[in-house]
C-alpha atoms as a PDB file:
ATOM      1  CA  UNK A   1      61.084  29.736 224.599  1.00  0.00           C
ATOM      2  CA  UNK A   2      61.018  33.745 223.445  1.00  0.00           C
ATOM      3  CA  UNK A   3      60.096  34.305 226.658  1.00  0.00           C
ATOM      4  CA  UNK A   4      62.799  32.940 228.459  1.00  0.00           C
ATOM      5  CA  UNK A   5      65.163  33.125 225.497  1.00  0.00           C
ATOM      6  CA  UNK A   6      66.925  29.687 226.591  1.00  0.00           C
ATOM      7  CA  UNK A   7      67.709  29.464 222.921  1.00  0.00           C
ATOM      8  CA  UNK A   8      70.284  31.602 223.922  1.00  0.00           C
ATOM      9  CA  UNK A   9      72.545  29.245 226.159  1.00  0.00           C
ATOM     10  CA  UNK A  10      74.795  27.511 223.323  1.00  0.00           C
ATOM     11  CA  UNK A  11      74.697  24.219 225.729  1.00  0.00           C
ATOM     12  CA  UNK A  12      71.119  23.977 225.419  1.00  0.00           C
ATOM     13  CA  UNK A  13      69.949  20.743 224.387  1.00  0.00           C
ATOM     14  CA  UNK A  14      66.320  18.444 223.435  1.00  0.00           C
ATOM     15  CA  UNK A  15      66.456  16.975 227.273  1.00  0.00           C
ATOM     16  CA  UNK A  16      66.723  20.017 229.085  1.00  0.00           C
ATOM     17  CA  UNK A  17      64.515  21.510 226.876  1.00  0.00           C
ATOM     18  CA  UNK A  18      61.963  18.582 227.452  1.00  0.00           C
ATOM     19  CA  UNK A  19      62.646  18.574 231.408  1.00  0.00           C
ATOM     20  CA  UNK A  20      62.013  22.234 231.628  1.00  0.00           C
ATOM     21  CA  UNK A  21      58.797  21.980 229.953  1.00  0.00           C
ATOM     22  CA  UNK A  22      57.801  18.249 232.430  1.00  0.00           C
ATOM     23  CA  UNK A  23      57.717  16.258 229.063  1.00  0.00           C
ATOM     24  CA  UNK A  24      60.108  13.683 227.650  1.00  0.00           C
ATOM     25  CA  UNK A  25      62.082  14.262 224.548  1.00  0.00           C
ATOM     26  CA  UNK A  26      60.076  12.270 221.864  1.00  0.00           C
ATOM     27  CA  UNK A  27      57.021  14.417 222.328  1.00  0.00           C
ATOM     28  CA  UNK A  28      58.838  17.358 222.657  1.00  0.00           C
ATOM     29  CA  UNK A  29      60.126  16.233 218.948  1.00  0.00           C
ATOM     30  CA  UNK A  30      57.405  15.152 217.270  1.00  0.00           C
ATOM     31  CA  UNK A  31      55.504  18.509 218.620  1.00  0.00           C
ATOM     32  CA  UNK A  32      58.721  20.325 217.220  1.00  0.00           C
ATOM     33  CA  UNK A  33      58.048  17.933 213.886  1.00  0.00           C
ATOM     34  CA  UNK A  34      54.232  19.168 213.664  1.00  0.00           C
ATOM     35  CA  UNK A  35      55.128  22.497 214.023  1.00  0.00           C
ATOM     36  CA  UNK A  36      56.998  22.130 210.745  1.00  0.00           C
ATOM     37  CA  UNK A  37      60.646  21.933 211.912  1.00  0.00           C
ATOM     38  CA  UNK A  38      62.803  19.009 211.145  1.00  0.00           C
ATOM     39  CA  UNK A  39      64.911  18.946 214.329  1.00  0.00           C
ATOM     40  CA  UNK A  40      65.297  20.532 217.585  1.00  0.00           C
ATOM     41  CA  UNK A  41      68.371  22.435 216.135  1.00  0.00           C
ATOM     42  CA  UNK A  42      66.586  23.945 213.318  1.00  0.00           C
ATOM     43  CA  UNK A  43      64.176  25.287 215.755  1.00  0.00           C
ATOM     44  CA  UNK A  44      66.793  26.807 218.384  1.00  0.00           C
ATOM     45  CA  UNK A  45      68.801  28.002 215.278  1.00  0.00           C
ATOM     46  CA  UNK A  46      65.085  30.124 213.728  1.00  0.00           C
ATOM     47  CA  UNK A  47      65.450  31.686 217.179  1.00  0.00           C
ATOM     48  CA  UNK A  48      68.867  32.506 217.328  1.00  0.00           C
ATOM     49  CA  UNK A  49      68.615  33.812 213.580  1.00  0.00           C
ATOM     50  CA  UNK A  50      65.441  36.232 214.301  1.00  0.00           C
ATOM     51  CA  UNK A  51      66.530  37.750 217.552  1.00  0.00           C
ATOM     52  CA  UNK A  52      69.776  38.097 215.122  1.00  0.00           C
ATOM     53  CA  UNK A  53      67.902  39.711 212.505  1.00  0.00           C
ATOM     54  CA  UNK A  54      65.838  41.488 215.129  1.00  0.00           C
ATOM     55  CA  UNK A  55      68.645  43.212 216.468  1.00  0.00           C
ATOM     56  CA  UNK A  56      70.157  44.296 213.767  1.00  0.00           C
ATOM     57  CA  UNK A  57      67.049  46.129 213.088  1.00  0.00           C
ATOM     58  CA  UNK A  58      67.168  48.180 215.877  1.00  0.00           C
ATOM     59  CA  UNK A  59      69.937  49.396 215.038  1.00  0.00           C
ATOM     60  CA  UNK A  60      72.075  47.471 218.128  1.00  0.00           C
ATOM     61  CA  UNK A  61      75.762  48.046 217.437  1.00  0.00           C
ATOM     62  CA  UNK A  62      76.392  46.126 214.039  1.00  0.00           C
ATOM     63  CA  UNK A  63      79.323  43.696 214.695  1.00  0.00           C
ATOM     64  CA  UNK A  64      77.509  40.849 213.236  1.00  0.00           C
ATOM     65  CA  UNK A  65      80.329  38.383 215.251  1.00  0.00           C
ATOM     66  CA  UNK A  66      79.353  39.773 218.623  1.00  0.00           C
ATOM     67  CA  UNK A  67      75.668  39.300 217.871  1.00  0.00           C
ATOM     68  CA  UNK A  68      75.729  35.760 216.753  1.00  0.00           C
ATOM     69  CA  UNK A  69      77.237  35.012 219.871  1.00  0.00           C
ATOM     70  CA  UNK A  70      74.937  36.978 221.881  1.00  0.00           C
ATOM     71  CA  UNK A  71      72.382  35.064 220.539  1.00  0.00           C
ATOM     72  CA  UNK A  72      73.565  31.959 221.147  1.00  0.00           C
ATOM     73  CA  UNK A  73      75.754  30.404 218.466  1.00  0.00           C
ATOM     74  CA  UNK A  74      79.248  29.038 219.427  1.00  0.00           C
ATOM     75  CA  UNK A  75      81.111  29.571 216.202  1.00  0.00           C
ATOM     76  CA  UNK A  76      80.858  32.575 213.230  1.00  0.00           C
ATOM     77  CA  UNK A  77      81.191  29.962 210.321  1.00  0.00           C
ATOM     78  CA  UNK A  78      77.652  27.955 212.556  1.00  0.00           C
ATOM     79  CA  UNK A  79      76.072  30.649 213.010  1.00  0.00           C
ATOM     80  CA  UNK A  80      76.484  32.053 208.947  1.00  0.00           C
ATOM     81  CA  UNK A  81      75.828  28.557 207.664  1.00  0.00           C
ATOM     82  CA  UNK A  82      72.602  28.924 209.683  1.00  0.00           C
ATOM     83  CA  UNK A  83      71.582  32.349 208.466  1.00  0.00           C
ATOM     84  CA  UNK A  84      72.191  31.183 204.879  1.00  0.00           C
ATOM     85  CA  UNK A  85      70.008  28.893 205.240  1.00  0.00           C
ATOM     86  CA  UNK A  86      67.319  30.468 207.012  1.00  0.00           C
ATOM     87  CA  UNK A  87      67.131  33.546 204.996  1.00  0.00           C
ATOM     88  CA  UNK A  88      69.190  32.088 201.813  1.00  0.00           C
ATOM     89  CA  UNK A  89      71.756  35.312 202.007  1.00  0.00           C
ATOM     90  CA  UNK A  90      74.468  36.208 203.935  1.00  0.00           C
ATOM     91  CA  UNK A  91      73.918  38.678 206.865  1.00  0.00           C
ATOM     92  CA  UNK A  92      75.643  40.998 204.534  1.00  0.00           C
ATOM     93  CA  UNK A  93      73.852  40.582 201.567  1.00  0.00           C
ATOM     94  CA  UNK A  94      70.240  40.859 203.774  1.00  0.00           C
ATOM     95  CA  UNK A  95      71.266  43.567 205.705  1.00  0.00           C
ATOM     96  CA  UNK A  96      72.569  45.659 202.300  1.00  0.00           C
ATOM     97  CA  UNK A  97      69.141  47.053 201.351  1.00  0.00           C
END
């Protein structure tokens, strides 16, 4: 999935994940659910947030908005909600160190 970066396509979804990867969708989930993730959305959104946080460290232009798009999410209120709760801050509270 970093490889491809499919996380990236805002339509993506557990069956085309699961058909891309010649499996079916329950043991794409339960190998999602042993890898310590509670849904297929929490694991596309860890993706989305660390290429997120990722570019930001490298110092890409910093429009947060244009990022979290970039990386996948549809909406700016999604895509903080997520980083709040993957990190527990707001991008602007992380990044302010």
């Amino acid at each position: 999935m970093k490889l491809t970066c499919d996380y990236r396509d805002p339509d993506i979804s557990l069956n085309m994940l699961a058909a891309s990867l010649c499996t079916n969708r329950t043991t794409l989930s339960c190998a999602l659910h042993e890898l310590g993730y509670v849904s297929f959305s929490a694991y596309i959104n860890s993706l989305r947030i660390e290429e997120f946080i990722q570019r930001v460290h490298s110092k890409e232009p910093t429009n947060y908005q244009d990022i979290f798009y970039d990386v996948g999410f549809r909406s700016r209120a999604t895509a903080l909600r997520n980083f709040k709760q993957y990190t527990g801050k707001t991008p602007s509270e992380y990044f302010s160190n």
